[in-house]
C-alpha atoms as a PDB file:
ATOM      1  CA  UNK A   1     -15.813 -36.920 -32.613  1.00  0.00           C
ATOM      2  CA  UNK A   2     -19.477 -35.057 -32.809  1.00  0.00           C
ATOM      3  CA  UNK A   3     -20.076 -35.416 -36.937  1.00  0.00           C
ATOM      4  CA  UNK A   4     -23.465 -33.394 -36.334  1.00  0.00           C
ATOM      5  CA  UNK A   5     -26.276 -32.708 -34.294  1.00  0.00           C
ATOM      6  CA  UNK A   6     -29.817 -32.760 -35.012  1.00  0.00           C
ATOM      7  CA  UNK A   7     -32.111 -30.546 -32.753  1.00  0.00           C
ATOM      8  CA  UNK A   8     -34.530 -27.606 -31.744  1.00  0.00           C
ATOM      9  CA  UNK A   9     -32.471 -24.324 -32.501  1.00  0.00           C
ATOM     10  CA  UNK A  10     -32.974 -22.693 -28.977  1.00  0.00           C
ATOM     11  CA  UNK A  11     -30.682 -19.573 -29.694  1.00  0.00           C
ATOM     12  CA  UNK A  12     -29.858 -18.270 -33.203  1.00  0.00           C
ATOM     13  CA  UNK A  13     -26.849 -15.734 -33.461  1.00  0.00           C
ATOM     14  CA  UNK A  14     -24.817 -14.674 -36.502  1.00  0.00           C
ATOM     15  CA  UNK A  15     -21.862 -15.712 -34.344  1.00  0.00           C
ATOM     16  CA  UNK A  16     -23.270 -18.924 -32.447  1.00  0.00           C
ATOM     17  CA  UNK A  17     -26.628 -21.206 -31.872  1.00  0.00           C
ATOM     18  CA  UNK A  18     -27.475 -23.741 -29.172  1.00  0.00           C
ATOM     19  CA  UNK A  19     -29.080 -26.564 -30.231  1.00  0.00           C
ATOM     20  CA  UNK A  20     -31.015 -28.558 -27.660  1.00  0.00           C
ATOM     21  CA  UNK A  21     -30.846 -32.328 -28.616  1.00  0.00           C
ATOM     22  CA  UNK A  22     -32.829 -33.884 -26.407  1.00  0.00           C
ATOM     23  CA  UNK A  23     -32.306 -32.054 -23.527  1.00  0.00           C
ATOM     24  CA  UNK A  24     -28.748 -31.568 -23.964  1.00  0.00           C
ATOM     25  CA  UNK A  25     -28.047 -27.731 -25.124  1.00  0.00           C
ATOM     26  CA  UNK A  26     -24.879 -27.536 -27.298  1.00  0.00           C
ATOM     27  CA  UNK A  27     -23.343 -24.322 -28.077  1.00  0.00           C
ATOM     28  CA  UNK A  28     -21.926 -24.335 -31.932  1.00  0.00           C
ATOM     29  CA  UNK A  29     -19.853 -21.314 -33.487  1.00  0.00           C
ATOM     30  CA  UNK A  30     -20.875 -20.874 -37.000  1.00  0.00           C
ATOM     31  CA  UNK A  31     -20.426 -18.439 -39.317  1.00  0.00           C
ATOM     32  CA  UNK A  32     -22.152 -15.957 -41.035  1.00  0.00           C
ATOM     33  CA  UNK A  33     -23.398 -18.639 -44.350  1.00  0.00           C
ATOM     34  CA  UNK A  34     -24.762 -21.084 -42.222  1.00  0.00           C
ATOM     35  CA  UNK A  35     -26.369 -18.433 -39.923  1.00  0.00           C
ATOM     36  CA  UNK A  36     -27.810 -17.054 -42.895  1.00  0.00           C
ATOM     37  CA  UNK A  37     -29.359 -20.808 -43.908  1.00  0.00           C
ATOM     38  CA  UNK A  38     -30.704 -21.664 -40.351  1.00  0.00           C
ATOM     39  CA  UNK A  39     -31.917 -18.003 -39.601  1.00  0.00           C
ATOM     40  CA  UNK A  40     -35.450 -19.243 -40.035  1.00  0.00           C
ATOM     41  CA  UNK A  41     -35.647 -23.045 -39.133  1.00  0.00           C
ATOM     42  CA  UNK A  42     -36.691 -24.255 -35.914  1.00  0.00           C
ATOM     43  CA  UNK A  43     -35.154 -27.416 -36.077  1.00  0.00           C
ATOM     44  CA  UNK A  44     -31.808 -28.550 -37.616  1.00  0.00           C
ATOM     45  CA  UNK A  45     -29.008 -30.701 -38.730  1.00  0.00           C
ATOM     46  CA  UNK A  46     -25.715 -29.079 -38.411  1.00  0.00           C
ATOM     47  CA  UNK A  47     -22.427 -30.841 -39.557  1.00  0.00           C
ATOM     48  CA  UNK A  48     -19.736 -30.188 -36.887  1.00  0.00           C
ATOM     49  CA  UNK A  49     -16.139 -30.111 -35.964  1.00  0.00           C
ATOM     50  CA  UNK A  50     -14.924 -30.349 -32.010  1.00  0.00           C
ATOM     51  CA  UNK A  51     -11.535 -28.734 -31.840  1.00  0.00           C
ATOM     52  CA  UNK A  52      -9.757 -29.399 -28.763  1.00  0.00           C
ATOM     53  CA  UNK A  53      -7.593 -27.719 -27.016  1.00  0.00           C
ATOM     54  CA  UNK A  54      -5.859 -28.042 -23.503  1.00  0.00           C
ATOM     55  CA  UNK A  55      -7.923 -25.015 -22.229  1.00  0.00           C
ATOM     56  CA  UNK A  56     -11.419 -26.123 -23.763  1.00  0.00           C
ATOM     57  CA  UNK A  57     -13.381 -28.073 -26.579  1.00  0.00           C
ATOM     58  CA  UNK A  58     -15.310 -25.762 -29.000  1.00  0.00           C
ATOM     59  CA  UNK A  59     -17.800 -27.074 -31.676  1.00  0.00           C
ATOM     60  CA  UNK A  60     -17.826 -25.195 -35.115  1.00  0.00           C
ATOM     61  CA  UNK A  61     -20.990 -26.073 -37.193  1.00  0.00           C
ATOM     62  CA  UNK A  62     -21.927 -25.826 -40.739  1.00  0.00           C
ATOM     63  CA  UNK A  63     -25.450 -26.005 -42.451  1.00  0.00           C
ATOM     64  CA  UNK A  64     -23.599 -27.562 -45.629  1.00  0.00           C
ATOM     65  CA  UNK A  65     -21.156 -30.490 -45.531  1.00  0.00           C
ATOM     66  CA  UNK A  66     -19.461 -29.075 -48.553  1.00  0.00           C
ATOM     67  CA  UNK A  67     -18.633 -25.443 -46.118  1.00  0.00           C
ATOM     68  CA  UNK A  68     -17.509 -27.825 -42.939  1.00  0.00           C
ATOM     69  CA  UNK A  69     -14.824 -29.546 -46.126  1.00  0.00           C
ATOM     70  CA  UNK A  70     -13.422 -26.135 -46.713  1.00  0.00           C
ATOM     71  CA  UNK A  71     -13.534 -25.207 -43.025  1.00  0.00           C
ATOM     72  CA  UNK A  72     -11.205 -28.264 -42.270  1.00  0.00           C
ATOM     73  CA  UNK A  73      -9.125 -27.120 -45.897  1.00  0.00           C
ATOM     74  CA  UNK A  74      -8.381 -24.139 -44.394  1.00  0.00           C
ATOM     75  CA  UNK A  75      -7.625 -25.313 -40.701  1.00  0.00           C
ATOM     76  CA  UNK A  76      -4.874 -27.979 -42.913  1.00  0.00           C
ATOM     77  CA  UNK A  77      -3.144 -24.521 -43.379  1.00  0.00           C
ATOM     78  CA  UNK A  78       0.110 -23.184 -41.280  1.00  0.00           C
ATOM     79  CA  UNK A  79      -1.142 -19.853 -39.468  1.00  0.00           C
ATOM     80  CA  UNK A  80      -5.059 -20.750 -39.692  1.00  0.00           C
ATOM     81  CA  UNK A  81      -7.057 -21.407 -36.580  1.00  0.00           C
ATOM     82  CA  UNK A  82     -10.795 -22.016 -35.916  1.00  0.00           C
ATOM     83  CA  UNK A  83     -11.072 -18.495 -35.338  1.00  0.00           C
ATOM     84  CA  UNK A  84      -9.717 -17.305 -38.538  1.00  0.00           C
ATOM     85  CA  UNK A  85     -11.298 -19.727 -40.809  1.00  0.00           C
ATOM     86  CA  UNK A  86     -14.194 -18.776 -39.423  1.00  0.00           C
ATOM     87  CA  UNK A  87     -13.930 -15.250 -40.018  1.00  0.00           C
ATOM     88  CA  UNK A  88     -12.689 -16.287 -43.459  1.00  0.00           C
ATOM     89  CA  UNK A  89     -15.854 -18.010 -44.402  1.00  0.00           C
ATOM     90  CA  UNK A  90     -17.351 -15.133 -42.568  1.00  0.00           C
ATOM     91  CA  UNK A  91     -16.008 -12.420 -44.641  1.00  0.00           C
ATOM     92  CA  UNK A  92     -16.194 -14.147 -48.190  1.00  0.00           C
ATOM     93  CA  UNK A  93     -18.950 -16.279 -49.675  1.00  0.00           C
ATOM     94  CA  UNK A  94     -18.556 -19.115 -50.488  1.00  0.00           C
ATOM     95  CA  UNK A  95     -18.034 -18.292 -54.186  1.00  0.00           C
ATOM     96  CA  UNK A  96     -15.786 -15.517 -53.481  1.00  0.00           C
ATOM     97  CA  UNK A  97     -13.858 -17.351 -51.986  1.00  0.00           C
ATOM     98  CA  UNK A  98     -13.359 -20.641 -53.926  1.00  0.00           C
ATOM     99  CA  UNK A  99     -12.878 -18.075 -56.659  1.00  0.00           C
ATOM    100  CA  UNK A 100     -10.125 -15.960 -55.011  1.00  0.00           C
ATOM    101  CA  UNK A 101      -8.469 -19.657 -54.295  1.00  0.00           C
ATOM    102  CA  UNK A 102      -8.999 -20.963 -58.201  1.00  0.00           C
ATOM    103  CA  UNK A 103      -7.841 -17.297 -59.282  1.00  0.00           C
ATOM    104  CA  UNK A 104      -4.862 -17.092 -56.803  1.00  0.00           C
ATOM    105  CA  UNK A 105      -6.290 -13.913 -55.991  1.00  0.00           C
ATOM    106  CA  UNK A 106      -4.283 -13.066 -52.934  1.00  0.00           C
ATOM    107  CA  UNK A 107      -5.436  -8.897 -52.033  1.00  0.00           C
ATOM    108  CA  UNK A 108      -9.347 -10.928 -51.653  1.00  0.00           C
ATOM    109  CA  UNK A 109      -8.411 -13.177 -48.869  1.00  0.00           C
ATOM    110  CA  UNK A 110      -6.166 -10.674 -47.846  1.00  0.00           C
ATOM    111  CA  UNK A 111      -9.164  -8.829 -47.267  1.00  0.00           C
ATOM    112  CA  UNK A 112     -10.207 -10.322 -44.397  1.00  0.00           C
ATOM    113  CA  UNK A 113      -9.069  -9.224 -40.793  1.00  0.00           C
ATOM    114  CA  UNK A 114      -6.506 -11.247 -39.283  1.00  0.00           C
ATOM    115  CA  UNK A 115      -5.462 -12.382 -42.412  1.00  0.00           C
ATOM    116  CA  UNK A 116      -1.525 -11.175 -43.292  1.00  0.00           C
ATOM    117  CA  UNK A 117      -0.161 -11.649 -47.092  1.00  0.00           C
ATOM    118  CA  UNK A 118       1.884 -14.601 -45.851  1.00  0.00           C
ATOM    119  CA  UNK A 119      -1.166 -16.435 -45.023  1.00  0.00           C
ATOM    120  CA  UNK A 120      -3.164 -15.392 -47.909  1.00  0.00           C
ATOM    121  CA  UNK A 121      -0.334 -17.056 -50.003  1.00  0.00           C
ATOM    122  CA  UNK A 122      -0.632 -20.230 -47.963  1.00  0.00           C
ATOM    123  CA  UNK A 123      -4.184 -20.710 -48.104  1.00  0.00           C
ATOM    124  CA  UNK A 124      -4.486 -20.021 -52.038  1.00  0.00           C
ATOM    125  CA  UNK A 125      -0.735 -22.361 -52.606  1.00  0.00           C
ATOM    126  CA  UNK A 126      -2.723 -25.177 -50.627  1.00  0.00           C
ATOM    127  CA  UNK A 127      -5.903 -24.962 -51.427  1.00  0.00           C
ATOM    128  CA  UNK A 128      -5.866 -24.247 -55.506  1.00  0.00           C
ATOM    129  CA  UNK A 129      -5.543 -27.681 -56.408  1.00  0.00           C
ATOM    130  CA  UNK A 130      -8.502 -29.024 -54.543  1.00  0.00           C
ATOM    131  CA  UNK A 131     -10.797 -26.136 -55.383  1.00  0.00           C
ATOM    132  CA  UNK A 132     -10.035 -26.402 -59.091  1.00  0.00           C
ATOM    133  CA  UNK A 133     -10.768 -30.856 -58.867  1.00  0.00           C
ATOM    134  CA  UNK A 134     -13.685 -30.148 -56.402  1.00  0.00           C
ATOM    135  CA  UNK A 135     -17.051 -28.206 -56.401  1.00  0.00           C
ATOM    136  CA  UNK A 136     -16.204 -27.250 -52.274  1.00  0.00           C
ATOM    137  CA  UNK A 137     -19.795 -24.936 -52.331  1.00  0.00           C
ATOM    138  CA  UNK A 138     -23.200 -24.833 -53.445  1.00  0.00           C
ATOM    139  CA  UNK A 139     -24.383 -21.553 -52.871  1.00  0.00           C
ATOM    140  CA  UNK A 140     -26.121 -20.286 -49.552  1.00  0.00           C
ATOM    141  CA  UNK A 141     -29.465 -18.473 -49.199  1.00  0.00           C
ATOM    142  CA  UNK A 142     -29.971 -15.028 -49.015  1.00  0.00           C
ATOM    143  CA  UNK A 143     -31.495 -13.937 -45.902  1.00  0.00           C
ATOM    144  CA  UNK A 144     -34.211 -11.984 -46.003  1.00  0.00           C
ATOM    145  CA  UNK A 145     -34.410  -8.225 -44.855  1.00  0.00           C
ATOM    146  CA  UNK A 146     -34.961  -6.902 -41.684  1.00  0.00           C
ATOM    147  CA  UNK A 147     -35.503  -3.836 -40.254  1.00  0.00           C
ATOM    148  CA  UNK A 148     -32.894  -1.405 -39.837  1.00  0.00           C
ATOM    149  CA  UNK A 149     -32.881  -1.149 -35.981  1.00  0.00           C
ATOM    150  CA  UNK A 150     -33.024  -5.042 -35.805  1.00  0.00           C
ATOM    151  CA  UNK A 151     -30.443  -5.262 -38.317  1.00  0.00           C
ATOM    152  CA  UNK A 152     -27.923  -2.835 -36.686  1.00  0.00           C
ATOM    153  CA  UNK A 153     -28.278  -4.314 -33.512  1.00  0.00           C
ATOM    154  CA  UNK A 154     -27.887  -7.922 -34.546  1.00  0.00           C
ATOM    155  CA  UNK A 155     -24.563  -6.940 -36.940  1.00  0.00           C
ATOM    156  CA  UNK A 156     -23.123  -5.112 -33.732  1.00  0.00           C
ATOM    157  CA  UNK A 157     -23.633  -7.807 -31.646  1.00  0.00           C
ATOM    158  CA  UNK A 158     -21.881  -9.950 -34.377  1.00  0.00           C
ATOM    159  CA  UNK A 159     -18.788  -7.784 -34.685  1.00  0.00           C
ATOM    160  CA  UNK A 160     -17.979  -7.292 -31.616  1.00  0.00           C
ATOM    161  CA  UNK A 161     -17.605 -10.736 -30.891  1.00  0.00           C
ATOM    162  CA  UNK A 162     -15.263 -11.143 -33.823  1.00  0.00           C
ATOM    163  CA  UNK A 163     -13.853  -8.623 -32.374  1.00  0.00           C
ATOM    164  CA  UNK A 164     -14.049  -5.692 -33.991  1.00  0.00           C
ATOM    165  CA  UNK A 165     -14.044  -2.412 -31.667  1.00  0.00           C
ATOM    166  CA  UNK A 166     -17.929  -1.267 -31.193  1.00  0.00           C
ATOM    167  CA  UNK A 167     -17.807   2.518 -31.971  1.00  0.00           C
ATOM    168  CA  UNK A 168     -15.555   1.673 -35.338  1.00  0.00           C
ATOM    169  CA  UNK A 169     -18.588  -1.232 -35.963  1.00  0.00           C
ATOM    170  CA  UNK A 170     -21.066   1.342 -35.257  1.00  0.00           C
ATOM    171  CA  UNK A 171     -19.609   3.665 -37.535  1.00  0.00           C
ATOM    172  CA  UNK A 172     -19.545   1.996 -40.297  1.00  0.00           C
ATOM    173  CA  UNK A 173     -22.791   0.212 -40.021  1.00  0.00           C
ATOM    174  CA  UNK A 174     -23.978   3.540 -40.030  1.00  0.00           C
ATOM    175  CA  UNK A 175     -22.623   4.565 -42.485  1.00  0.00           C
ATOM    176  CA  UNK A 176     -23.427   1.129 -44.804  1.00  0.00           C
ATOM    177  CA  UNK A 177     -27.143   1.295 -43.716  1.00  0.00           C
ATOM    178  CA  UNK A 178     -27.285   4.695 -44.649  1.00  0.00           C
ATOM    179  CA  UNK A 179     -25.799   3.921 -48.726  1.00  0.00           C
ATOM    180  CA  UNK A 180     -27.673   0.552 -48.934  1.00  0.00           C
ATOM    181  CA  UNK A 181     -31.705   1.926 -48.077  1.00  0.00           C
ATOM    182  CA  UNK A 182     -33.292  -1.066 -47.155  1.00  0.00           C
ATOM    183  CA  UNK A 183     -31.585  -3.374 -49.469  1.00  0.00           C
ATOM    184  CA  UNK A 184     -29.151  -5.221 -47.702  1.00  0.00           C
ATOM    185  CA  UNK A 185     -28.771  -8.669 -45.716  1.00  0.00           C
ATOM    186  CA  UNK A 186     -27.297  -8.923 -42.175  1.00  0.00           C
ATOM    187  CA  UNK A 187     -24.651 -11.395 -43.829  1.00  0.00           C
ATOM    188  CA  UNK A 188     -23.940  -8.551 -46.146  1.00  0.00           C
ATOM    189  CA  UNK A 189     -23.958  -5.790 -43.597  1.00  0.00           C
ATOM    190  CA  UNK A 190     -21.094  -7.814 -41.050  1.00  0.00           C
ATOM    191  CA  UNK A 191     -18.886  -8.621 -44.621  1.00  0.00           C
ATOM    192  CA  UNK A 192     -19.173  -4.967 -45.714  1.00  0.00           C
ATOM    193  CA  UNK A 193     -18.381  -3.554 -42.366  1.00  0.00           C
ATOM    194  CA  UNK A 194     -15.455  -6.305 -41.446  1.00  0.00           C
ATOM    195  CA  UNK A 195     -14.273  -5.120 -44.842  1.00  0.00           C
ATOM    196  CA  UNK A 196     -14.137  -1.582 -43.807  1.00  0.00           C
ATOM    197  CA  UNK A 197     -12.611  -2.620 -40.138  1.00  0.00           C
END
């Protein structure tokens, strides 16, 4: 098991970075908290998890130990893969959503695409015991602001590897960007627009 690498960030993404650790490049999926902590590092520790599978290994990393904890909570639960908790800790910070666990709010988590009722139920039944005995988060960063163009681009390139369709992205990027002015955070933009997918 890989526990963490520590390395030169070659390739920041909101979706993904490769880390070079000495020599080796590793390719980590992260989400959109710990893309939001490492945005402006050069080099790194991330904590990871290698889930294996019969048609590939794939590395999740997490800037936090306390975020990789809740990542492994919620892959402990029936119906939740990589991919979705992922998108979960994409979607929801990490104090929304300890506190949609502690507050068995269920329409929150439900929130979040590819996330049915059923499993919303699961997660919060599971999980509200350990969130209520343990402090799973301290809270991430803000990222700083970028320009609009930069922004866009780097939110559509995020969605549409989650998987969102591009001209429904586009759309309502546009249509965020337009309310916010020059306000928001890419982290913001990608939960405001997977909210609205």
């Amino acid at each position: 098991m890989i526990s963490y690498l520590k390395g030169k960030l070659v390739i920041k993404e909101p979706t993904h970075v490769i880390i070079d650790v000495n020599g080796v490049g590793y390719h980590v999926n992260i989400s959109l908290s710990t893309f939001s902590s490492i945005k402006d590092q050069e080099n790194t520790l991330i904590h990871t998890y290698l889930h294996i599978k019969d048609d590939g290994h794939t590395l999740f990393g997490f800037s936090h130990e306390s975020e990789k904890k809740m990542f492994l909570n919620l892959l402990s639960i029936s119906g939740v893969g990589p991919s979705t908790a992922l998108m979960i800790q994409s979607s929801l910070s990490a104090e929304e959503l300890k506190q949609a666990i502690a507050s068995e709010d269920v329409k929150t988590i439900q929130g979040v695409k590819g996330v049915g009722a059923k499993t919303a139920q699961r997660i919060i039944l599971e999980l509200k015991d350990k969130i209520r005995k343990e402090g799973l988060y301290t809270e991430a960063d803000k990222i700083s602001s970028s320009s609009h163009n930069t922004l866009r681009s780097e939110a559509l390139s995020a969605l549409t590897t989650l998987g969102i369709n591009k001209s429904a992205a586009e759309k309502s990027i546009d249509g965020i960007l337009k309310n916010s002015g020059n306000t928001i955070t890419l982290e913001e933009l990608i939960k405001l627009t997977l909210k609205n997918a």
